[in-house]
Protein backbone atom coordinates (compact mmCIF):
# COMPACT_ATOMS: atom_id res chain seq x y z
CA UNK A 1 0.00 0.00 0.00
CA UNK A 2 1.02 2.99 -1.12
CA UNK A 3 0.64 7.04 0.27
CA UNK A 4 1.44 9.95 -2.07
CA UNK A 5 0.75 13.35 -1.15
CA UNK A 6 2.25 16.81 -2.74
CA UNK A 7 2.87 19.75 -0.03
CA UNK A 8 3.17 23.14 -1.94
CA UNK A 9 4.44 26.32 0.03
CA UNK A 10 2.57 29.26 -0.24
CA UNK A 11 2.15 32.39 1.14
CA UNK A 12 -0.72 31.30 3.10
CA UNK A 13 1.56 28.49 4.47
CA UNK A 14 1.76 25.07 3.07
CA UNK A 15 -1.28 23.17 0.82
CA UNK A 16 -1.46 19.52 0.85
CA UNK A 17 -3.22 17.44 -2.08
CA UNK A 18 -3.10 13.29 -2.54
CA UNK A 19 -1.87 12.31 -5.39
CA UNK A 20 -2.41 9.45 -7.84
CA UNK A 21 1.18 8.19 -9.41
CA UNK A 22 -0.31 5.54 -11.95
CA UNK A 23 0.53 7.54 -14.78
CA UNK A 24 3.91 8.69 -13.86
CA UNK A 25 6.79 6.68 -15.81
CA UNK A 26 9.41 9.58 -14.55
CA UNK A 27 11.32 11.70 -12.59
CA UNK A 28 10.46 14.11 -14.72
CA UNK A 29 6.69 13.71 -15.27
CA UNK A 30 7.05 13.84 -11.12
CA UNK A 31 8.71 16.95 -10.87
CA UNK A 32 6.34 18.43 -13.82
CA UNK A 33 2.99 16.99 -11.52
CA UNK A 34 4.95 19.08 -8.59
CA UNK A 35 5.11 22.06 -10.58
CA UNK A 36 1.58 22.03 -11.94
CA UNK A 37 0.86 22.31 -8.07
CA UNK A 38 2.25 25.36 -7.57
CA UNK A 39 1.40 28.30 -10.11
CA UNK A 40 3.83 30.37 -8.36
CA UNK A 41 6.82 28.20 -8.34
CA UNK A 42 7.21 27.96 -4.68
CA UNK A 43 8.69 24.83 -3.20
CA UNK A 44 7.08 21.44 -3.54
CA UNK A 45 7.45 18.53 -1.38
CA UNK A 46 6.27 15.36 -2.76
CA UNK A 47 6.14 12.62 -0.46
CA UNK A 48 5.58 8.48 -0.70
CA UNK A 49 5.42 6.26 1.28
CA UNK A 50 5.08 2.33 1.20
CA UNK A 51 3.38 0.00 4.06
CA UNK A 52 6.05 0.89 6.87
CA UNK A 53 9.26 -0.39 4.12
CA UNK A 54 10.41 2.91 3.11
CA UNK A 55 9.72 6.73 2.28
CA UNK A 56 10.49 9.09 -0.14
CA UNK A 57 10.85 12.97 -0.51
CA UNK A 58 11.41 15.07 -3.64
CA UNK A 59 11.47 18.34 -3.46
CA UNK A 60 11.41 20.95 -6.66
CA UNK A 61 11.89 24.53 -6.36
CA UNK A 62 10.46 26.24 -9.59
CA UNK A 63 12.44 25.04 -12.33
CA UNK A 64 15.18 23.45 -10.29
CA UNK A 65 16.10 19.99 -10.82
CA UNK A 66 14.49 17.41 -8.18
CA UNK A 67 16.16 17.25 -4.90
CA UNK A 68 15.82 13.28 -3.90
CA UNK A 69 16.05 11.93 -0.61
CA UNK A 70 14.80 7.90 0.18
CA UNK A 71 15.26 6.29 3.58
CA UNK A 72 16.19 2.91 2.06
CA UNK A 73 17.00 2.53 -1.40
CA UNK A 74 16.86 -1.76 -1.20
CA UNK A 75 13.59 -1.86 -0.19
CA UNK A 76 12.51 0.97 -2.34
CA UNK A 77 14.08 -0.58 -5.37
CA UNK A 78 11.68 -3.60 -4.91
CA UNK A 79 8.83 -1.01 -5.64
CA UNK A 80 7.41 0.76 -8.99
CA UNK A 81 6.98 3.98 -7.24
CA UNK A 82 10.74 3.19 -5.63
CA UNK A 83 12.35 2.89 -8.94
CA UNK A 84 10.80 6.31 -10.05
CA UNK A 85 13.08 8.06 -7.66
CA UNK A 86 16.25 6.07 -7.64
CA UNK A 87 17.87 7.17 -10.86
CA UNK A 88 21.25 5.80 -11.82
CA UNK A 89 22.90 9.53 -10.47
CA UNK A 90 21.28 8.89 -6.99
CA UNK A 91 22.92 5.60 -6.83
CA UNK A 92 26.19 6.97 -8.16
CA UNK A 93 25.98 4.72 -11.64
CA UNK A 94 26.74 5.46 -14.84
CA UNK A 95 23.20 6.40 -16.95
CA UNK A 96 21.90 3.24 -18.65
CA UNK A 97 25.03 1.30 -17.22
CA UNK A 98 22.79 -1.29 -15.25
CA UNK A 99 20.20 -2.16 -18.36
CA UNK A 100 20.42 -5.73 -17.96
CA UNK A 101 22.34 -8.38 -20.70
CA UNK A 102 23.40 -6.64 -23.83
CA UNK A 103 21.35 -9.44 -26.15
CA UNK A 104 24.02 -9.02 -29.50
CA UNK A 105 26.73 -10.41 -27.00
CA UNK A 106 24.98 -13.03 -25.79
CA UNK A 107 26.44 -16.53 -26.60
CA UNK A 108 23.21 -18.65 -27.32
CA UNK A 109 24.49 -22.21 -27.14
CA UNK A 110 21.40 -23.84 -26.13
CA UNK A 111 21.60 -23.13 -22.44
CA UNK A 112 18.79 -20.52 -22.48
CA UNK A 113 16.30 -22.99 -22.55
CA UNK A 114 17.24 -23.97 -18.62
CA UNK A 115 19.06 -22.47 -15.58
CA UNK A 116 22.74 -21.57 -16.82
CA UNK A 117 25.24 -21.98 -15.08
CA UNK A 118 26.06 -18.70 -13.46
CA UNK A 119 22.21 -18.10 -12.73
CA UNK A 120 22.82 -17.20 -8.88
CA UNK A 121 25.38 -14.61 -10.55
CA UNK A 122 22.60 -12.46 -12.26
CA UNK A 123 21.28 -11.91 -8.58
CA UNK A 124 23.98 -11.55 -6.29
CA UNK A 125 26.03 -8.21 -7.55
CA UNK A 126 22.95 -6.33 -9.12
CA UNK A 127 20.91 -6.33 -5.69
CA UNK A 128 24.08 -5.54 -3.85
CA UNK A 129 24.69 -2.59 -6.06
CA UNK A 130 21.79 -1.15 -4.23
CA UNK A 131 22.64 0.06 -0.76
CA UNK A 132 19.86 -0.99 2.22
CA UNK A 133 20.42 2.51 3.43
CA UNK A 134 19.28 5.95 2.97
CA UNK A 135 20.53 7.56 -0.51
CA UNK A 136 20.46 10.99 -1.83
CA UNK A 137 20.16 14.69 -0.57
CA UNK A 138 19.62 14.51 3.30
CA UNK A 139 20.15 17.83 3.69
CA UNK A 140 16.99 18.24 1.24
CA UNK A 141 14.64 19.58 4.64
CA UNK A 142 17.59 21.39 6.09
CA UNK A 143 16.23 25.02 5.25
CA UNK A 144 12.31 23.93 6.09
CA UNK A 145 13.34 22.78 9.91
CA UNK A 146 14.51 19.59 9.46
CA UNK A 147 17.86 18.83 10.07
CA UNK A 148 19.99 15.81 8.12
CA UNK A 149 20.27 14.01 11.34
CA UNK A 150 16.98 14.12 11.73
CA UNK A 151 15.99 13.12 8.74
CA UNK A 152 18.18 10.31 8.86
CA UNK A 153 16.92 8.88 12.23
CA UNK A 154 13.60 8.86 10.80
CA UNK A 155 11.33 5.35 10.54
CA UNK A 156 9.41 4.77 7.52
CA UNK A 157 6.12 4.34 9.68
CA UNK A 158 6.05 7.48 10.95
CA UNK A 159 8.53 9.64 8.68
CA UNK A 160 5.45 11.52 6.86
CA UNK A 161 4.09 12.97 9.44
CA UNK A 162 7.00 13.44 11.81
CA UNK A 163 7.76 15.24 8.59
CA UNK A 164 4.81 17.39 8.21
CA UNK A 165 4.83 18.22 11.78
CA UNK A 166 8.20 19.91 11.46
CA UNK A 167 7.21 21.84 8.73
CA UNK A 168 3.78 23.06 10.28
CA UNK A 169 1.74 21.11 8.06
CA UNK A 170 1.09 18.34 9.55
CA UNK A 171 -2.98 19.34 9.80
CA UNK A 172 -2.89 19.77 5.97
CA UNK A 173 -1.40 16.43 5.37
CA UNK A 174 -4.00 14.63 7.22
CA UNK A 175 -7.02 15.99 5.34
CA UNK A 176 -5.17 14.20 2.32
CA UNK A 177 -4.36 10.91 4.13
């Protein structure tokens, strides 16, 4: 189960709205719903959350690119939503690097009918590659009241709205939730 919500700053003090993330494929179709949110460019906050595992912030300020923080990138990359926000730069990979087997080189002797060989392979070093740890900006709150260590020491079942109640908008956020 899945919570989305998108907290816009205004001059009024900060608006909250659920959102529905079915038809974004993107970062950038994310940061462009964010935007859409605010007509005046002030700072968004999207957050996600999923069933206690892990949570998510992006915040985008005007035409900025996305600021990404997630609290555990393993069990995020197990997730649709997860994968969204953990681009190969946030993971510190080359762009397209990880795409899976490059079919041209592939030697098809016959084995791809069963298990090869060096099946157990495939797994191993491609889930390590993701860290069961928080990646990204943690110092994306910093200016809004809260700190990178505080951030950090976070749990994913109450992150959202120890989140919102920092910023002040923690009454917003649960007319959305």
């Amino acid at each position: 189960m899945y919570f989305a919500a998108l907290l816009a700053r205004t001059e009024d003090g900060w608006e909250a709205s659920d959102t529905e993330l079915d038809d974004v494929e993107t970062l950038s179709d994310l940061a462009d719903l964010a935007r859409e949110s605010s007509p005046e460019e002030d700072t968004v906050l999207v957050l996600i959350e999923q069933e206690d595992a892990w949570f998510g912030v992006v915040r985008v300020d005007g035409e900025d690119d996305p600021r990404i923080y997630v609290s555990d990138a393993a069990a995020a990359a197990r997730s649709a939503y997860g994968e969204l926000l953990l681009t190969d730069e946030l993971l510190g990979r080359e762009p397209g690097a990880d795409d899976g087997p490059d079919l041209d080189s592939l030697d098809l002797d016959g084995t791809e009918d069963g298990e090869s060989e060096d099946a157990d392979d495939e797994d191993g070093p491609a889930s390590d590659a993701v860290p069961h740890s928080p990646v990204g900006d943690s110092e994306i709150l910093d200016d809004l009241g809260v700190s990178e260590k505080e951030l950090r020491a976070l749990d994913a079942e109450d992150a959202l709205g120890a989140i919102a109640e920092a910023l002040g908008a923690s009454e917003v956020l649960e007319t959305v939730r």
